[in-house]
N, C-alpha and C. Protein backbone atom coordinates (compact mmCIF):
# COMPACT_ATOMS: atom_id res chain seq x y z
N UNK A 1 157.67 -178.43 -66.74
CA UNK A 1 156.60 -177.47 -66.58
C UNK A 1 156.84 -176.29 -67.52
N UNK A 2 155.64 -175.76 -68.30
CA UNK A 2 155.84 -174.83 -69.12
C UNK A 2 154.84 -173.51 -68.81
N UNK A 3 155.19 -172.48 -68.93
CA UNK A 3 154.53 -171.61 -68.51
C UNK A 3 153.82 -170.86 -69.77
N UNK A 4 152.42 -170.28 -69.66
CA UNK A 4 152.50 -169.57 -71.14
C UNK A 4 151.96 -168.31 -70.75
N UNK A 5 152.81 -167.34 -71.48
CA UNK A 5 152.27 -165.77 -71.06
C UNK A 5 151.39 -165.43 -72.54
N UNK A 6 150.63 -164.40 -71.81
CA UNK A 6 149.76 -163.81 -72.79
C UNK A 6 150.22 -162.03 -72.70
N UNK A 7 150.01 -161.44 -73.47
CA UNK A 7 150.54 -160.03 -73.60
C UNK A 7 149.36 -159.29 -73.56
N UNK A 8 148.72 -158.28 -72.61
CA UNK A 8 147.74 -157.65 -71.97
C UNK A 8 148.10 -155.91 -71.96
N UNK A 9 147.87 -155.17 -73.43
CA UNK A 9 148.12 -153.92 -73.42
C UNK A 9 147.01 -152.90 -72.50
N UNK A 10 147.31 -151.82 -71.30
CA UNK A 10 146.62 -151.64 -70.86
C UNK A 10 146.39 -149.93 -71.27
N UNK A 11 147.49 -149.56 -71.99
CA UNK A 11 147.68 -148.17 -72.68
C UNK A 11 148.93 -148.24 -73.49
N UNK A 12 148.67 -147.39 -74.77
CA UNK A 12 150.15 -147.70 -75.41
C UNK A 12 150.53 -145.91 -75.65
N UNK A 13 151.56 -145.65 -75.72
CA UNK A 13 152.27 -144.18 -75.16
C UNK A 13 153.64 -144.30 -76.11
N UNK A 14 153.92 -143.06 -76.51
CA UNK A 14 155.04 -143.31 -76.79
C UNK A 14 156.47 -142.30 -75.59
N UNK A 15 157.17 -142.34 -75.87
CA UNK A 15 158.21 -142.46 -74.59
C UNK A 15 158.16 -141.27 -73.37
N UNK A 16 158.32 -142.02 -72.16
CA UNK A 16 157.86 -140.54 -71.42
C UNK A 16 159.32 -139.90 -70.20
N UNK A 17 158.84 -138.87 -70.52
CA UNK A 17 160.08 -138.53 -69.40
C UNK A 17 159.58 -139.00 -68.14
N UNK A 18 161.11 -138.65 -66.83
CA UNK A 18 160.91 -138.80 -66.04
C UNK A 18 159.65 -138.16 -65.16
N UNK A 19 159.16 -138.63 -64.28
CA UNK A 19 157.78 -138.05 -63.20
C UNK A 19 156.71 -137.59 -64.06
N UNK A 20 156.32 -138.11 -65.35
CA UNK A 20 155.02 -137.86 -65.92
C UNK A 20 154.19 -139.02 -65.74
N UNK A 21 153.92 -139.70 -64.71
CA UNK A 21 152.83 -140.90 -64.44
C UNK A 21 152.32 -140.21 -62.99
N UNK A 22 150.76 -140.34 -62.79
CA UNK A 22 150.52 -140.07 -62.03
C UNK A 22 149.45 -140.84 -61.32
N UNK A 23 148.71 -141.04 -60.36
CA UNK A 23 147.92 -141.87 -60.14
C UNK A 23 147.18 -140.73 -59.56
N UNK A 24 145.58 -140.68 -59.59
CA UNK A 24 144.59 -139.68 -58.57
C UNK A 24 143.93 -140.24 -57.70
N UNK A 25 143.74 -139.95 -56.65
CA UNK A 25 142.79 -140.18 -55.05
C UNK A 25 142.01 -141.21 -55.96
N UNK A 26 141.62 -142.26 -55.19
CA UNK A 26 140.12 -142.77 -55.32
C UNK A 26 139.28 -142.16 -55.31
N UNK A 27 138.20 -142.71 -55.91
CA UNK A 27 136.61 -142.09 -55.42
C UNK A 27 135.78 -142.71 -54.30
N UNK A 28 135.17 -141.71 -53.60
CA UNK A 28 134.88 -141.92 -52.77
C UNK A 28 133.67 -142.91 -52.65
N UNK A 29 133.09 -142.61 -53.90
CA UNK A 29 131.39 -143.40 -54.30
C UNK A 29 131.84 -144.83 -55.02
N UNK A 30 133.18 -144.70 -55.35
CA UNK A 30 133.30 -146.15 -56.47
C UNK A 30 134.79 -146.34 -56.35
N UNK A 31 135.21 -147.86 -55.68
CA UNK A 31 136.36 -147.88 -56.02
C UNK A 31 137.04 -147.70 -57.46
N UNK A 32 137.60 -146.98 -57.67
CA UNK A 32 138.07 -146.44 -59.28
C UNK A 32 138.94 -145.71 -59.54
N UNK A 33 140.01 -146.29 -59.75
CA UNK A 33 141.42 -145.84 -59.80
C UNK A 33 142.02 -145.20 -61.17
N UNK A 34 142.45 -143.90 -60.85
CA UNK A 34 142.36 -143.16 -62.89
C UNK A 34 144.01 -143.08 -62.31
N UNK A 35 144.52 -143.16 -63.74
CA UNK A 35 146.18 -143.30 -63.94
C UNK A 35 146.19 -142.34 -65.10
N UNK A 36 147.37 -141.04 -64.72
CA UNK A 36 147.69 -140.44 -66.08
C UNK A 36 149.05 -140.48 -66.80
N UNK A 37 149.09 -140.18 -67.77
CA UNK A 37 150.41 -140.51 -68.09
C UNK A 37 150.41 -139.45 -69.15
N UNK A 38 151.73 -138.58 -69.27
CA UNK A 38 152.10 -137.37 -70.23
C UNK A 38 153.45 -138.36 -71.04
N UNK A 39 153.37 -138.17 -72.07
CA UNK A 39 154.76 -138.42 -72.91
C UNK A 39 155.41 -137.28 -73.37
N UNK A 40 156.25 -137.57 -74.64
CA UNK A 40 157.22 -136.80 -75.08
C UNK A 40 156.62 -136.08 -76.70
N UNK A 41 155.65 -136.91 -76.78
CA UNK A 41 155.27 -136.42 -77.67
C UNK A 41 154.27 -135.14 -77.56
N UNK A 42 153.88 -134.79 -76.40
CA UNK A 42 152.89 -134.01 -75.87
C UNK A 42 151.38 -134.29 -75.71
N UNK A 43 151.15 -135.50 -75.11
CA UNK A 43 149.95 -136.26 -75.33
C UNK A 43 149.90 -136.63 -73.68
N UNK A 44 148.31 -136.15 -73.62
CA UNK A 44 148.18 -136.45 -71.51
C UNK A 44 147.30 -137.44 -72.31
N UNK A 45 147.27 -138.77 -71.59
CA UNK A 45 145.97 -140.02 -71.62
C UNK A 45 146.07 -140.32 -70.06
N UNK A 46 144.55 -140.42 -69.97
CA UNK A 46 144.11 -141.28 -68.93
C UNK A 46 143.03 -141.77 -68.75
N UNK A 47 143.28 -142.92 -68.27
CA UNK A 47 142.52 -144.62 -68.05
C UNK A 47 142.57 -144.89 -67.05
N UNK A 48 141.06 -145.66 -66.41
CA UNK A 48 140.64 -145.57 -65.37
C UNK A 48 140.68 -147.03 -64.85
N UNK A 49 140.79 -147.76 -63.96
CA UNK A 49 140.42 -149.30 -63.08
C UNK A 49 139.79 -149.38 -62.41
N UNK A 50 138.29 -150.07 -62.62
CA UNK A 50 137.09 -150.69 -61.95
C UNK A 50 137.33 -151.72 -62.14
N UNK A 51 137.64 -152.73 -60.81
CA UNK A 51 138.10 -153.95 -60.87
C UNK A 51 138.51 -155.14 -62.00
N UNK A 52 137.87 -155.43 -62.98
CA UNK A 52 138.59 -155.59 -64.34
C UNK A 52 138.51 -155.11 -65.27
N UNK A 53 137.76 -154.08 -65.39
CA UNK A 53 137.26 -153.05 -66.02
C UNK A 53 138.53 -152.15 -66.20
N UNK A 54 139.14 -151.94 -67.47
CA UNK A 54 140.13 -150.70 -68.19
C UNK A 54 139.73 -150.04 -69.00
N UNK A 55 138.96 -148.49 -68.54
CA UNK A 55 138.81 -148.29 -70.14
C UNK A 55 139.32 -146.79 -70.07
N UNK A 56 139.44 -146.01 -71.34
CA UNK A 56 140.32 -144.66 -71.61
C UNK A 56 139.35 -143.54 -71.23
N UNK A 57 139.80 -142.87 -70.22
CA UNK A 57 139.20 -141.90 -69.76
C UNK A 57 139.16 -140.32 -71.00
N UNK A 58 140.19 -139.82 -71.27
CA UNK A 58 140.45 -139.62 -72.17
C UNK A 58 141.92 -139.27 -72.67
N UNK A 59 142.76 -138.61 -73.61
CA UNK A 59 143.44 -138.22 -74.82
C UNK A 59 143.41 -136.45 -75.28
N UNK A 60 144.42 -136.32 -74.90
CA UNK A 60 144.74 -135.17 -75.52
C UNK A 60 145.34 -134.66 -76.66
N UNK A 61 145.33 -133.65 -77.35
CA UNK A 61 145.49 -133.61 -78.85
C UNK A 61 147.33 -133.38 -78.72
N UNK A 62 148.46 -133.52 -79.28
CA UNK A 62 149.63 -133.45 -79.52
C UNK A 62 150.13 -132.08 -79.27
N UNK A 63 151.39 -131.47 -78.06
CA UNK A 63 151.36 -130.26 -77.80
C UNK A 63 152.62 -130.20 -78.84
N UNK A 64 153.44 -128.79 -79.09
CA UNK A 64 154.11 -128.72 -80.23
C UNK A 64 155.20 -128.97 -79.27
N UNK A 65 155.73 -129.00 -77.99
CA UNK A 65 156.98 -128.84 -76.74
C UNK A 65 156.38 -130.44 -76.22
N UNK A 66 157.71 -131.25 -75.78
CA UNK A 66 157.86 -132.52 -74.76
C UNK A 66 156.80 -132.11 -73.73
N UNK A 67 156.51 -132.44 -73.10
CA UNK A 67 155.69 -132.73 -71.74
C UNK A 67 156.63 -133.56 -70.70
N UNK A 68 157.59 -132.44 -70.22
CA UNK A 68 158.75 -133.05 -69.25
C UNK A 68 158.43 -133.17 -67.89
N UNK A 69 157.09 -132.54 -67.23
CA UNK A 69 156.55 -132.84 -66.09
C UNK A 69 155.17 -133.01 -66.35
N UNK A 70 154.69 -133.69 -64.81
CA UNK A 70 153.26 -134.03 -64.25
C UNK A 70 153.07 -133.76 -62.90
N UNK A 71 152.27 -133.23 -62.31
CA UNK A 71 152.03 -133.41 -61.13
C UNK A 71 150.87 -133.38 -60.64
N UNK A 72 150.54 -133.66 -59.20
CA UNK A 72 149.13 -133.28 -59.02
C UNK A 72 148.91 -132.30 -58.15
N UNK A 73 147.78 -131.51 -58.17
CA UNK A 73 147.39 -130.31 -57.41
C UNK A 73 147.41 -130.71 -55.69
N UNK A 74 148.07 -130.13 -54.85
CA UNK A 74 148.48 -130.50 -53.63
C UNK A 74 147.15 -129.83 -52.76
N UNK A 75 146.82 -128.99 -53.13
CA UNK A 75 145.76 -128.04 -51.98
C UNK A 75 145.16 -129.01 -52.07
N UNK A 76 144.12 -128.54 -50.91
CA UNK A 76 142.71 -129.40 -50.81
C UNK A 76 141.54 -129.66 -51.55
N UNK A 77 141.26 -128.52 -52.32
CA UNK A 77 140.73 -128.61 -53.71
C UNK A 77 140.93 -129.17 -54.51
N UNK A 78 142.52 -129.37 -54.94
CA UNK A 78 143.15 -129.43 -55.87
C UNK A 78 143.37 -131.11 -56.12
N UNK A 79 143.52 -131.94 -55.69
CA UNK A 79 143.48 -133.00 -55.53
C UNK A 79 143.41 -134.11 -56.45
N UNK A 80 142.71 -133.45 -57.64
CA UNK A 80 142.05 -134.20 -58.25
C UNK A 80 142.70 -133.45 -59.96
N UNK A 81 143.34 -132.32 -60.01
CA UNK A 81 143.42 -131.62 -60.60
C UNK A 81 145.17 -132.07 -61.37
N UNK A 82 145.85 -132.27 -62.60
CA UNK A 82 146.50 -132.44 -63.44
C UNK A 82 147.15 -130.94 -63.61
N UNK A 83 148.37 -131.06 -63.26
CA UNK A 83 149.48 -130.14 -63.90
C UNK A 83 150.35 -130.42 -64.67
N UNK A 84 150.66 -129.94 -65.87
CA UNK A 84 151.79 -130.05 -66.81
C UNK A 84 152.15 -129.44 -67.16
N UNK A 85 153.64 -129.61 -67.57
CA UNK A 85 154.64 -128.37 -68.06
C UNK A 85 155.37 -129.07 -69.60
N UNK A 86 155.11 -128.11 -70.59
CA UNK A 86 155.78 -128.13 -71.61
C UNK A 86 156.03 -127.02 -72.08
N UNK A 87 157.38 -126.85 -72.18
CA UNK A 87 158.67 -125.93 -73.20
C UNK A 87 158.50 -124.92 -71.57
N UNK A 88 157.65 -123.82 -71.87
CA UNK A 88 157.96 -122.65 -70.38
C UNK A 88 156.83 -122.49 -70.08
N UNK A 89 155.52 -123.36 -70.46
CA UNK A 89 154.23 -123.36 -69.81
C UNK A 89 153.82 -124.35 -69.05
N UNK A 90 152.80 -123.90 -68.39
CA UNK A 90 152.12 -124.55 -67.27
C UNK A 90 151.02 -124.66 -67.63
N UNK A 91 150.19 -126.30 -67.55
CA UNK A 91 148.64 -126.08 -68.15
C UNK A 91 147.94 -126.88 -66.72
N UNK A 92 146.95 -126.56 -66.34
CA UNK A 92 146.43 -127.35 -65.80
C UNK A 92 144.81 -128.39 -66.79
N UNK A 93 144.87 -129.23 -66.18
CA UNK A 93 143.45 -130.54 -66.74
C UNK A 93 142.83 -131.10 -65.23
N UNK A 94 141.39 -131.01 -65.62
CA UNK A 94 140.88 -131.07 -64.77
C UNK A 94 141.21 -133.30 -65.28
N UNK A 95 140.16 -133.87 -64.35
CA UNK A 95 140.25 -135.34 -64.36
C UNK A 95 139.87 -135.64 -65.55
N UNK A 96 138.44 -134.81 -65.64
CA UNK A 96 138.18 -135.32 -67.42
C UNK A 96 138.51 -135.08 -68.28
N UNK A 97 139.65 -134.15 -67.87
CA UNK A 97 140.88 -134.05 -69.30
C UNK A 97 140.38 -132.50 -70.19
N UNK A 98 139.69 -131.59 -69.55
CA UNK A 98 139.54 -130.36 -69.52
C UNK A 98 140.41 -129.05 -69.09
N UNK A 99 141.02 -128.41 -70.07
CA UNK A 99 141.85 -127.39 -69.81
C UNK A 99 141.17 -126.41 -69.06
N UNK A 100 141.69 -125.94 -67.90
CA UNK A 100 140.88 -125.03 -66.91
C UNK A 100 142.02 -124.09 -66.67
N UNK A 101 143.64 -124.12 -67.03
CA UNK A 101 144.17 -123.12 -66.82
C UNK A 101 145.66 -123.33 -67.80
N UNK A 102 145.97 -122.30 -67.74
CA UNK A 102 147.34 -121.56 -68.86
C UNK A 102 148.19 -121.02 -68.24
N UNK A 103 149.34 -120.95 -68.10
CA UNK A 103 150.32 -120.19 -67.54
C UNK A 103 151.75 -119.83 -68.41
N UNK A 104 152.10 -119.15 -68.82
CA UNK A 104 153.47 -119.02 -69.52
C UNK A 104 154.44 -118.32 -68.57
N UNK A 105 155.58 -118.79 -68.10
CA UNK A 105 156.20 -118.77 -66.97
C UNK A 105 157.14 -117.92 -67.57
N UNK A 106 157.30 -117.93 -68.59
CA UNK A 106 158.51 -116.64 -69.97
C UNK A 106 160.38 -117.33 -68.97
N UNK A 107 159.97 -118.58 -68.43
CA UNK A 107 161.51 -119.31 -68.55
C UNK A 107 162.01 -119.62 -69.40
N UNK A 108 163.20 -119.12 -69.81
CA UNK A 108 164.69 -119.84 -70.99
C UNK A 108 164.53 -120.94 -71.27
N UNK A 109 164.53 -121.30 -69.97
CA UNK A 109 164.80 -123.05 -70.29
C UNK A 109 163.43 -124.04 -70.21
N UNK A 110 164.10 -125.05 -70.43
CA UNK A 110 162.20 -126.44 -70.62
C UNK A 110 162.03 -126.42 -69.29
N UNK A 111 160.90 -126.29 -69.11
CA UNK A 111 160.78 -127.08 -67.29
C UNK A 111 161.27 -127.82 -67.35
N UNK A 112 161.55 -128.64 -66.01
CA UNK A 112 161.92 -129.79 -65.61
C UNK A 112 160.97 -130.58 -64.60
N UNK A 113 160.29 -129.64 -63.90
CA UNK A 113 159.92 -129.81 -62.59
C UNK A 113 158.65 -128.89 -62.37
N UNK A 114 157.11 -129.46 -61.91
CA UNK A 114 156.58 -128.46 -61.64
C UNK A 114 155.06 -128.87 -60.81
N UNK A 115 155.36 -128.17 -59.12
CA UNK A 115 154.26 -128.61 -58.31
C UNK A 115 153.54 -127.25 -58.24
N UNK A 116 152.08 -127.50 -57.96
CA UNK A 116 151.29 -126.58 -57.49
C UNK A 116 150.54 -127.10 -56.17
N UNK A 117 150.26 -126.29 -55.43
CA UNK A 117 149.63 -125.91 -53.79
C UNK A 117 149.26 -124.33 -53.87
N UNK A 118 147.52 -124.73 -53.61
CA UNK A 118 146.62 -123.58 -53.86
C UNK A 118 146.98 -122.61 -55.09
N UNK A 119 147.52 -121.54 -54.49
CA UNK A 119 147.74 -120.10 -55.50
C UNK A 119 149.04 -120.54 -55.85
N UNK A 120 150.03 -120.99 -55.19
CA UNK A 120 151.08 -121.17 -55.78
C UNK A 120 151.95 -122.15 -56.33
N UNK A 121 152.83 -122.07 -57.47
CA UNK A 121 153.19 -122.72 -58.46
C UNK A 121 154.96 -122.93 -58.37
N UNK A 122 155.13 -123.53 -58.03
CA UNK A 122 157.26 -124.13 -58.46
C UNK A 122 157.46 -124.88 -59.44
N UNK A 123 158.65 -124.05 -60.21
CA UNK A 123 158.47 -124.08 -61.44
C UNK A 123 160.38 -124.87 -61.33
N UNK A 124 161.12 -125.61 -61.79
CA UNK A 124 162.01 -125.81 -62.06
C UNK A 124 162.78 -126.18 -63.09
N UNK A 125 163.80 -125.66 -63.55
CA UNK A 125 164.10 -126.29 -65.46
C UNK A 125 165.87 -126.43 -64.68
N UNK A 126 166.46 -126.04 -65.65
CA UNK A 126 167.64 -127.03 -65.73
C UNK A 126 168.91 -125.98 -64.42
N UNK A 127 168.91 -124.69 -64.21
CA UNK A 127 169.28 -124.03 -63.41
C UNK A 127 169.03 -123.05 -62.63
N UNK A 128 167.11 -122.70 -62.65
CA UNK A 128 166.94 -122.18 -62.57
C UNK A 128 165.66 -122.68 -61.60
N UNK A 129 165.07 -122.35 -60.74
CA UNK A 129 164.03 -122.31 -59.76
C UNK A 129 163.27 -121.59 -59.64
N UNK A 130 161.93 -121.01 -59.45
CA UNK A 130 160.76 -119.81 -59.42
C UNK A 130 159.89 -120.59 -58.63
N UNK A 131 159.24 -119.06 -57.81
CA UNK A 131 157.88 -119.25 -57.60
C UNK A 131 157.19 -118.63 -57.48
N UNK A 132 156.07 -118.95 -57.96
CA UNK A 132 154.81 -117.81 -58.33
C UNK A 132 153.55 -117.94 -57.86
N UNK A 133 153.12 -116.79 -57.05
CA UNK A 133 152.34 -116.85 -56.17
C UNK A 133 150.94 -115.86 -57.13
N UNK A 134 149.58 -116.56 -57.57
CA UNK A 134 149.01 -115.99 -58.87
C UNK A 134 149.09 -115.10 -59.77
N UNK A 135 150.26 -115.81 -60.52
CA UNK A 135 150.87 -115.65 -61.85
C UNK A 135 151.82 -114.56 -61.99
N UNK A 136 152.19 -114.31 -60.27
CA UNK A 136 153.67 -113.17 -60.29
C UNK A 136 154.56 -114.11 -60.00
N UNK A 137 156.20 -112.90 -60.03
CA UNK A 137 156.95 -113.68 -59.65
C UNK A 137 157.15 -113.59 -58.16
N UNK A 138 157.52 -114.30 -57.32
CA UNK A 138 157.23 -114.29 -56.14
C UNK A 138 158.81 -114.85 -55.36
N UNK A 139 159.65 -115.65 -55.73
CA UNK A 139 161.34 -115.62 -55.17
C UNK A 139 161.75 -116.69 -56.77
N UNK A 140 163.00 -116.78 -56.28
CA UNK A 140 163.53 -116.71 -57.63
C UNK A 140 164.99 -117.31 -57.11
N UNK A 141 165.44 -118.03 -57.94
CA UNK A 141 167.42 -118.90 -57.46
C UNK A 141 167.70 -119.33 -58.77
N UNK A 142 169.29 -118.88 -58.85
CA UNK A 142 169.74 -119.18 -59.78
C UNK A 142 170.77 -120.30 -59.56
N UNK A 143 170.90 -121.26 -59.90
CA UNK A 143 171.62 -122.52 -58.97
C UNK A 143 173.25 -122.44 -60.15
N UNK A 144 174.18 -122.32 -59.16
CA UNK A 144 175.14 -122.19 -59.83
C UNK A 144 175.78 -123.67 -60.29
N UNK A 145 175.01 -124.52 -60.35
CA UNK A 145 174.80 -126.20 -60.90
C UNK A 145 173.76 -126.78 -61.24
N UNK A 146 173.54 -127.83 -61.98
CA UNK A 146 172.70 -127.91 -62.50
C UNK A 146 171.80 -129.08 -61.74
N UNK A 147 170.64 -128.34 -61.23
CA UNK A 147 169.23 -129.01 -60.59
C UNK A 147 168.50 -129.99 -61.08
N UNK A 148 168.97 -131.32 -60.10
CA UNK A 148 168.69 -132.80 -61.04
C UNK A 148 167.43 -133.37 -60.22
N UNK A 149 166.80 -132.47 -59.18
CA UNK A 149 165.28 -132.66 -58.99
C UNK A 149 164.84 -131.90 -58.24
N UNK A 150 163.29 -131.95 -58.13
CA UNK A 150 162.92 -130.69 -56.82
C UNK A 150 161.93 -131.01 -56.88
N UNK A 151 161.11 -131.39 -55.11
CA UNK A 151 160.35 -131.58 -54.74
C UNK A 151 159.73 -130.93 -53.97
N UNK A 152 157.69 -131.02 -53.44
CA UNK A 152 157.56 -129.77 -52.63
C UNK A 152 157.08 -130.41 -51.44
């Protein structure tokens, strides 16, 4: 018995750090499943699944900093909403891949790590922890080792 595979590209990316894939809520009107994905090169894409249906939602233009996190907006609003962190900023994208917000966090170090819920933002890089409650600083840890994840 011989088996034969076929090779089925469904997005091509070049290398991504850790926790930059994300998946968003369904829709409520259409089963339709959108997948994002940030690399290293500084590029958010996302592509959507209607039952065999793949096609590119959209592509973002090349940031000049890695794109070392992704997350998704936790509030209730927010849901639907794309966070990323490259070099000491915070951007948010709406689904259709629309910049709706900016943040420069003025951290030393690259993020590492970064959730938002409602007004506020946790920010994590390599020893250092923040949080900012609209766009102050709001508590603050300096980890006398080095912080290999953080979740909210």
């Amino acid at each position: 018995m011989e088996l034969e595979l076929f090779r089925h590209d469904l997005i091509q990316t070049s290398s991504c750090a850790k926790g930059t894939m994300a998946v968003l809520p369904e829709g409520e009107q259409r089963r339709t499943q959108h997948v994002v994905v940030a690399d290293l090169s500084g590029v958010v894409q996302s592509f959507r699944v209607q039952r065999d249906d793949i096609s590119m939602q959209f592509k973002t233009l090349p940031e000049k900093h890695k794109i070392t996190s992704l997350s998704l907006g936790r509030g209730h609003a927010q849901r639907d909403r794309i966070f990323v962190a490259s070099g000491s900023q915070v951007k948010g994208l709406s689904k259709k891949g629309k910049e709706f917000f900016k943040f420069d966090t003025h951290v030393t170090e690259a993020i590492r790590r970064v959730d938002v819920q409602d007004l506020a933002i946790w920010v994590s890089a390599e020893y250092v922890h923040n949080k900012y409650i609209e766009g102050r600083d709001d508590a603050f840890y300096l980890c006398p080792d080095r912080i290999n994840d953080a979740g909210l």
